[in-house]
PDB file of N, CA and C in Angstrom:
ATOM      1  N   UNK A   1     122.232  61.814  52.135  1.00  0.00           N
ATOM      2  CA  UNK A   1     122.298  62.940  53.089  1.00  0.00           C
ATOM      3  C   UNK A   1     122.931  64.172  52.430  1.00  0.00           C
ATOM      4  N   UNK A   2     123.217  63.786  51.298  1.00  0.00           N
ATOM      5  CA  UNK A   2     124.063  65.348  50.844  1.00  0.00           C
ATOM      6  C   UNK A   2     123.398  66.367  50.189  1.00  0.00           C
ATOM      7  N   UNK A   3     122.277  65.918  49.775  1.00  0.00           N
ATOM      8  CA  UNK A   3     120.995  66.052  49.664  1.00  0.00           C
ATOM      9  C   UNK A   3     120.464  67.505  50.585  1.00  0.00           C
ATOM     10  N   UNK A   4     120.445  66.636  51.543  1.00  0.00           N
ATOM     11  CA  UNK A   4     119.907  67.362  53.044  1.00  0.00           C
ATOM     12  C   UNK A   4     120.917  68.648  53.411  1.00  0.00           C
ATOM     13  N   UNK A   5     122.269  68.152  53.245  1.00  0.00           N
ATOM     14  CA  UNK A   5     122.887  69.523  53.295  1.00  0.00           C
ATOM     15  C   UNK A   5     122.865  70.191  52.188  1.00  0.00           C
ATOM     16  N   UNK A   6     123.155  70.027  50.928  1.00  0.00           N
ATOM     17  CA  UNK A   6     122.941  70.886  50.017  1.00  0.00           C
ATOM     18  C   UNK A   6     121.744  72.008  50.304  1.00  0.00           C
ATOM     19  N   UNK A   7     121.061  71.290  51.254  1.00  0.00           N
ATOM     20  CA  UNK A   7     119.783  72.388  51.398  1.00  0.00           C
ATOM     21  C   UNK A   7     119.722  73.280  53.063  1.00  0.00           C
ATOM     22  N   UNK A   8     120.344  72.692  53.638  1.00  0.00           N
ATOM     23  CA  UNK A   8     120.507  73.542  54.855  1.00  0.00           C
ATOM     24  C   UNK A   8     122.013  74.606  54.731  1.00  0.00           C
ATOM     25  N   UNK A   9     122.880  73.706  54.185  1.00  0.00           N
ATOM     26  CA  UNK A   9     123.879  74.432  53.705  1.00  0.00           C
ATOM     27  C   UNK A   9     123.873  76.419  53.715  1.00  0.00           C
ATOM     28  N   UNK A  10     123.546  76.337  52.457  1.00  0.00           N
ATOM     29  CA  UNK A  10     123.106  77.893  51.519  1.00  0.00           C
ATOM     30  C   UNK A  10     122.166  78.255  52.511  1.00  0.00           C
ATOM     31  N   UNK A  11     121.271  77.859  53.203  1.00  0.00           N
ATOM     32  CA  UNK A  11     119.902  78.461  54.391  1.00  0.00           C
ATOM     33  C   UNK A  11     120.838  79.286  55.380  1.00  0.00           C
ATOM     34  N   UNK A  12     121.516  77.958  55.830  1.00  0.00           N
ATOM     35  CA  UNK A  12     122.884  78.216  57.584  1.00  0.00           C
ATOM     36  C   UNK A  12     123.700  79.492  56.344  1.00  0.00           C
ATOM     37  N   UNK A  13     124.093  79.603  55.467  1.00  0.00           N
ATOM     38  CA  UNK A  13     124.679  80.713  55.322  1.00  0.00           C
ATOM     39  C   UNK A  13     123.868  82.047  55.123  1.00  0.00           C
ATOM     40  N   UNK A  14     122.746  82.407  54.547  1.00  0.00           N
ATOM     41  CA  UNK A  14     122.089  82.737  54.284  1.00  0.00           C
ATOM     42  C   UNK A  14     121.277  83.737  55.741  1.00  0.00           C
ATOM     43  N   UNK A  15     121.278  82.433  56.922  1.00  0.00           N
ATOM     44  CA  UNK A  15     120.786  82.761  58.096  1.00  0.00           C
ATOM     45  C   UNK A  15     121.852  83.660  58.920  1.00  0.00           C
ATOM     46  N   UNK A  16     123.415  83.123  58.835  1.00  0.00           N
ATOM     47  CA  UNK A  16     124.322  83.930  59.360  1.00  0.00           C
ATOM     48  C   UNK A  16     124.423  85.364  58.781  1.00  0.00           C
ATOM     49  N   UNK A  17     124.101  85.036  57.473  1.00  0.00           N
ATOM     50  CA  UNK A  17     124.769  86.587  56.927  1.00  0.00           C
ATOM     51  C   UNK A  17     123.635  87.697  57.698  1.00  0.00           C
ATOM     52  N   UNK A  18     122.018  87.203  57.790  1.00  0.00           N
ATOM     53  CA  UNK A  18     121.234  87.753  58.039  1.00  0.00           C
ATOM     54  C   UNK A  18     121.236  88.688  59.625  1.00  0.00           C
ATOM     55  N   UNK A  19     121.158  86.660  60.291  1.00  0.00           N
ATOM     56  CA  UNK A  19     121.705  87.245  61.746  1.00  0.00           C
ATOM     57  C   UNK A  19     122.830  87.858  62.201  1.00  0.00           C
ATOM     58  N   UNK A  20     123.848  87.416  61.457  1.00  0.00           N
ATOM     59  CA  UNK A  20     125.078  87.774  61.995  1.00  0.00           C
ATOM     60  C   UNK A  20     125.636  86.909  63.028  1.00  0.00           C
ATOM     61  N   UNK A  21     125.024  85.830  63.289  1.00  0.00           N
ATOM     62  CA  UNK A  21     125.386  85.067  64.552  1.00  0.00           C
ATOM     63  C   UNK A  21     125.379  83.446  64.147  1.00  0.00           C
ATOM     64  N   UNK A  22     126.480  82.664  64.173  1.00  0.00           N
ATOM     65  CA  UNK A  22     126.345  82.243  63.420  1.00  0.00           C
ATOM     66  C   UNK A  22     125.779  80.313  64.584  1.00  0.00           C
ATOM     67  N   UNK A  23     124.744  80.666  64.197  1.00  0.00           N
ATOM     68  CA  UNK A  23     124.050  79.054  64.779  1.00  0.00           C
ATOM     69  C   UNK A  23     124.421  77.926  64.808  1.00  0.00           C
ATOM     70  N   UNK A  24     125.077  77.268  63.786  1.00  0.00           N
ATOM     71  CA  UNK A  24     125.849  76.051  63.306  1.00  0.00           C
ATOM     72  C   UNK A  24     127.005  75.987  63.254  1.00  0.00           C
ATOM     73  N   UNK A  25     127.610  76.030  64.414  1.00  0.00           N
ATOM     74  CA  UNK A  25     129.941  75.707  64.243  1.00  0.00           C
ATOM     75  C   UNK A  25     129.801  74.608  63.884  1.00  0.00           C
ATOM     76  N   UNK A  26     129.011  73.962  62.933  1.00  0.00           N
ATOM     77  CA  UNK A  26     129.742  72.950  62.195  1.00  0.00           C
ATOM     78  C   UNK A  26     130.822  72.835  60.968  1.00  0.00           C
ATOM     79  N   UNK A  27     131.783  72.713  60.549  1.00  0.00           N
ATOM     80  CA  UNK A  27     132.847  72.087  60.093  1.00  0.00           C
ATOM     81  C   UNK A  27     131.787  71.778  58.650  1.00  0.00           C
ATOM     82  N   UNK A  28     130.856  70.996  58.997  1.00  0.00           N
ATOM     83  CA  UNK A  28     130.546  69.820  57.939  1.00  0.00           C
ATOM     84  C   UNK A  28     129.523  70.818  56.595  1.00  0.00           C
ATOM     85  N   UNK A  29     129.211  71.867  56.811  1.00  0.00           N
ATOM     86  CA  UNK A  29     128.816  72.525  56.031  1.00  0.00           C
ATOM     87  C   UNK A  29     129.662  73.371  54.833  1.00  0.00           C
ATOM     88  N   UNK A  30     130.949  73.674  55.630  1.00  0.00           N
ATOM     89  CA  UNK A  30     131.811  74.121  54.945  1.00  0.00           C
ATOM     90  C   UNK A  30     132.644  73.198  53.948  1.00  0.00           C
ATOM     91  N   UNK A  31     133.229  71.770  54.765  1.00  0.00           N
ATOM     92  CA  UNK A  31     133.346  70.509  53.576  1.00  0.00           C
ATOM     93  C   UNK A  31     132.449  70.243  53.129  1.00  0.00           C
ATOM     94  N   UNK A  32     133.197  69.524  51.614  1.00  0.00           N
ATOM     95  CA  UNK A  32     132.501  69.096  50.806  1.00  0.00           C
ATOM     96  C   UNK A  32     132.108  67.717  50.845  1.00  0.00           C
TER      97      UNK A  32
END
């Protein structure tokens, strides 16, 4: 699975910086 975040990860940031809003309050993106 780390896999899977490694790749949504950088996207969910990528998407916030864009939107500005940030979609995912997950915790688990920010740990490693």
């Amino acid at each position: 699975m780390k896999g899977h975040l490694d790749l949504i990860g950088p996207a969910t940031a990528v998407g916030e910086e864009l939107l500005g809003i940030p979609s995912f309050d997950t915790p688990d993106f920010s740990a490693p």
